[in-house]
Protein backbone atom coordinates (compact mmCIF):
# COMPACT_ATOMS: atom_id res chain seq x y z
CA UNK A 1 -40.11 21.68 29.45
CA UNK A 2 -43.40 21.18 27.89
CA UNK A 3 -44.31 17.68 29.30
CA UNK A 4 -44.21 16.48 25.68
CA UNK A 5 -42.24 12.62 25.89
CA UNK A 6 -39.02 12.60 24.13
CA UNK A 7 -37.78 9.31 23.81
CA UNK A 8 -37.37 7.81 20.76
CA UNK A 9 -39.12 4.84 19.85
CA UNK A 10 -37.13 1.52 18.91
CA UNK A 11 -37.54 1.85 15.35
CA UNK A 12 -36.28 5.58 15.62
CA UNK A 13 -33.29 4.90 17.31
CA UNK A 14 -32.25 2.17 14.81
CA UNK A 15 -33.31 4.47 11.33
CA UNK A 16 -30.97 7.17 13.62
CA UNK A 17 -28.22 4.43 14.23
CA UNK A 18 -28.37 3.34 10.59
CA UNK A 19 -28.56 6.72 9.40
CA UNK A 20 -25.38 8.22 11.71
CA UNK A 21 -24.04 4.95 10.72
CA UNK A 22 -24.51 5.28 6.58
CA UNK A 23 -22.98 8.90 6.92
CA UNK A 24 -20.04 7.57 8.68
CA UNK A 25 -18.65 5.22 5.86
CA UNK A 26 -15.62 6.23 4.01
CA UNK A 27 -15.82 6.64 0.48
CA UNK A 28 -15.64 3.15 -1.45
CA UNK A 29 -16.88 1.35 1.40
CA UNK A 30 -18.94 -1.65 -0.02
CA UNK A 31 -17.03 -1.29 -3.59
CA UNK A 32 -15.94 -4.26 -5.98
CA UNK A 33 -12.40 -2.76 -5.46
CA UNK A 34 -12.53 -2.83 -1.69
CA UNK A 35 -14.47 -6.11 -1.20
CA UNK A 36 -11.94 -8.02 -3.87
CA UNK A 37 -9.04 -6.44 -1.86
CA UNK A 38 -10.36 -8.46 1.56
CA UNK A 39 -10.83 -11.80 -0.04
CA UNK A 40 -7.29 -11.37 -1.61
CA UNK A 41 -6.32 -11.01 1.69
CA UNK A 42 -7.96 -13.47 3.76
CA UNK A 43 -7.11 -15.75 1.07
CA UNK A 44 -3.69 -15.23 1.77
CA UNK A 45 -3.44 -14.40 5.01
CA UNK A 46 -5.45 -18.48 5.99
CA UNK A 47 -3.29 -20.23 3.08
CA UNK A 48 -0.13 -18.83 4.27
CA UNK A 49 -1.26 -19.76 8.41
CA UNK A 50 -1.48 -23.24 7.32
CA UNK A 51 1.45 -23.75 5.25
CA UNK A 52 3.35 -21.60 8.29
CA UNK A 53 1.74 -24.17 10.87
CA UNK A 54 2.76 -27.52 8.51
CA UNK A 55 6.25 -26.07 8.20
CA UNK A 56 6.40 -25.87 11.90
CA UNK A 57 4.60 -29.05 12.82
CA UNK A 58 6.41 -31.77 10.20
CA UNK A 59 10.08 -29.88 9.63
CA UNK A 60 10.51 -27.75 12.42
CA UNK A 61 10.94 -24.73 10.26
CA UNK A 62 9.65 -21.68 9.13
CA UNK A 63 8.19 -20.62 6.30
CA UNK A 64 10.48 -17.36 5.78
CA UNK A 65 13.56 -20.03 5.66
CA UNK A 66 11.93 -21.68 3.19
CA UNK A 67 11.29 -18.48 1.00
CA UNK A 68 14.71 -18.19 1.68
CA UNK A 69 15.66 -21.43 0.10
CA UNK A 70 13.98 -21.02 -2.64
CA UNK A 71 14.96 -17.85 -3.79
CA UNK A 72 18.36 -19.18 -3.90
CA UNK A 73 17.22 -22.25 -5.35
CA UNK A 74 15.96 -20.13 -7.82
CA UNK A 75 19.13 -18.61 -8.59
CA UNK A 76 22.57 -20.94 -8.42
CA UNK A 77 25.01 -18.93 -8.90
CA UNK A 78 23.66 -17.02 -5.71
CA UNK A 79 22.10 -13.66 -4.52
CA UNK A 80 23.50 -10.50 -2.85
CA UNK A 81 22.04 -10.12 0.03
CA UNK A 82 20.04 -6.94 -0.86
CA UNK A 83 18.98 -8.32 -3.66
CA UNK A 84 17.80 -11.08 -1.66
CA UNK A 85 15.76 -8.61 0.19
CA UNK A 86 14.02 -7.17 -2.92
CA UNK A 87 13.03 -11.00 -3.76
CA UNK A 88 11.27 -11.27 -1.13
CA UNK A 89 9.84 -8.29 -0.56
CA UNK A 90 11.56 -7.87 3.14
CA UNK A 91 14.34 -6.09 5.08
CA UNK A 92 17.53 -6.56 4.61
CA UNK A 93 17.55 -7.13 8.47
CA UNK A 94 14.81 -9.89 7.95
CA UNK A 95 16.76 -11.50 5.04
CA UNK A 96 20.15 -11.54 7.69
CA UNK A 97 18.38 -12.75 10.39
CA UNK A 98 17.45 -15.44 8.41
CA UNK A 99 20.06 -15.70 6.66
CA UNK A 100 22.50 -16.27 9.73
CA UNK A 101 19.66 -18.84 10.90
CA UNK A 102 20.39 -21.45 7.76
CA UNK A 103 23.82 -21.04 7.75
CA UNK A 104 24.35 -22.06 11.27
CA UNK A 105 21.77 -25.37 9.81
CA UNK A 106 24.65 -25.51 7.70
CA UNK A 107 22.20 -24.50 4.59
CA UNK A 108 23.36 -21.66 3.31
CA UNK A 109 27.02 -20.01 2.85
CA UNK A 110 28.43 -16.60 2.39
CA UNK A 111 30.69 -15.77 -0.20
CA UNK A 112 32.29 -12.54 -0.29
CA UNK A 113 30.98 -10.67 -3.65
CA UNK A 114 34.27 -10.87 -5.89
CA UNK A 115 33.07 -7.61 -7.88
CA UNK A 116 32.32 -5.61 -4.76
CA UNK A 117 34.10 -7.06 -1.46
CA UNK A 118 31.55 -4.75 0.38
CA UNK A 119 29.05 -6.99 0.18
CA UNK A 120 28.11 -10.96 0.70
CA UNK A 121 26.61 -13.27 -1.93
CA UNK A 122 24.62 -16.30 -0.41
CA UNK A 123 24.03 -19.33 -1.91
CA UNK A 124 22.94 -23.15 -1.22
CA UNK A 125 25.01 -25.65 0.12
CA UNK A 126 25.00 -29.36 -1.03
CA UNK A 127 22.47 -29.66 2.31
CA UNK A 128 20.92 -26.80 1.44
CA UNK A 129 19.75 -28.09 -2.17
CA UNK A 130 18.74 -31.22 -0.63
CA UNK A 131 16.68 -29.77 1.97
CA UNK A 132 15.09 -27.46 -0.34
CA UNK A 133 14.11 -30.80 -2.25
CA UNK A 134 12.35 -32.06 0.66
CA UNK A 135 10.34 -28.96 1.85
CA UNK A 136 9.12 -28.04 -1.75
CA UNK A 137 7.85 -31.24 -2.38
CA UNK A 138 5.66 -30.99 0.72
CA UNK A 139 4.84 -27.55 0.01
CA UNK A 140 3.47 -28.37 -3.16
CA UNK A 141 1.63 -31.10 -1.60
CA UNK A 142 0.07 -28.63 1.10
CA UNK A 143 -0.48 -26.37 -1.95
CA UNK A 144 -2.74 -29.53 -3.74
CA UNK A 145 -4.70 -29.95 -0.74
CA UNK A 146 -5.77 -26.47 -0.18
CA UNK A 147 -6.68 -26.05 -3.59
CA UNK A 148 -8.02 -29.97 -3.71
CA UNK A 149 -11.82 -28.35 -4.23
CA UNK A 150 -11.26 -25.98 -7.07
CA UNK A 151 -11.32 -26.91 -10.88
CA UNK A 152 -8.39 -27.01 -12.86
CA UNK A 153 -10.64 -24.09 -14.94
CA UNK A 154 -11.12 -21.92 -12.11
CA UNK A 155 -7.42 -22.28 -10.78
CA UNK A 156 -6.16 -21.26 -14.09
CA UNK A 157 -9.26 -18.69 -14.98
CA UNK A 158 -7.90 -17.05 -11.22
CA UNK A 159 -4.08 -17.62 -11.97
CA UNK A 160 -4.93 -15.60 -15.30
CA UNK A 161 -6.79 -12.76 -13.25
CA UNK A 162 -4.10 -12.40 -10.71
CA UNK A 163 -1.65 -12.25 -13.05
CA UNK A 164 -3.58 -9.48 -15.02
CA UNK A 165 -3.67 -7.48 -11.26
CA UNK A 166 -0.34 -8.31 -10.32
CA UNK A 167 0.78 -6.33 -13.72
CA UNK A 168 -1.25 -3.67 -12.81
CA UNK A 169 -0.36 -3.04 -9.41
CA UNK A 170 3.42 -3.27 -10.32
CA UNK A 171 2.40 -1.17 -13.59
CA UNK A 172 4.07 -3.79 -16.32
CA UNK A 173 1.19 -3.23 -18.30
């Protein structure tokens, strides 16, 4: 050893820790792509917490059971179960589960497919329809509120956007 001191300064250690730090980002990190991505996300991910927790709190239900409602809703003459599934972008285990959950609520019923006796086709009951009534109006309610601050512009400016990404991602375009 030579005597000579060396520890580094504070400002060295942080222009190291920055530097080691800068060299460590992946690729993209910081990009329009990436930081749209997150906000898509977290967008999401706090809309669909509250409308989960309303759901809960005012109709002791779920939110899957009421994706579930209306994507039959959405088609009357029912839905195989797998197609179900590719609706709503789930397992077919998810969809049964669920499934079995409203039809014990006395919701749902299973038919048994008359062109392929292998598998189910599940539709609404008369309760079921009525129900659905019910929790879409306040989901579109809870919808209002969250989106109670934004202009009718920007809502449709962003519905126009998404749908342009949405095309995109699914390659319609």
């Amino acid at each position: 050893m030579t005597g000579k001191n060396t520890a580094l300064t504070q400002d060295e250690a942080i222009t190291l820790s920055n530097k080691s730090n800068e060299e460590a980002l992946p690729a993209g990190a910081g990009s329009s792509e990436l930081r749209m991505w997150v906000r898509l996300l977290a967008c999401a991910k706090i809309g669909e917490k509250q409308l989960r927790r309303r759901f809960e709190d005012e109709f002791q239900t779920t939110l899957p059971r009421f994706d579930v409602l209306a994507a039959l809703h959405r088609a009357p003459e029912g839905l195989r179960m797998s197609a179900l599934s590719r609706a709503l972008l789930v397992s077919n285990g998810n969809v049964t589960l669920v499934v079995r959950q409203l039809q014990e609520n006395g919701l749902v019923e299973t038919h048994i497919n008359p062109k392929d006796a292998r598998s189910a086709i599940v539709s609404l009951t008369a309760a079921g329809k009525q129900r659905f009534m019910i929790l879409a109006e306040a989901h579109h309610r809870w919808i209002s509120e969250i989106f109670d601050g934004v202009s009718e512009s920007d809502m449709d400016m962003l519905a126009q956007l998404l749908g342009r990404v949405r095309s995109e991602l699914s390659g319609d375009h």
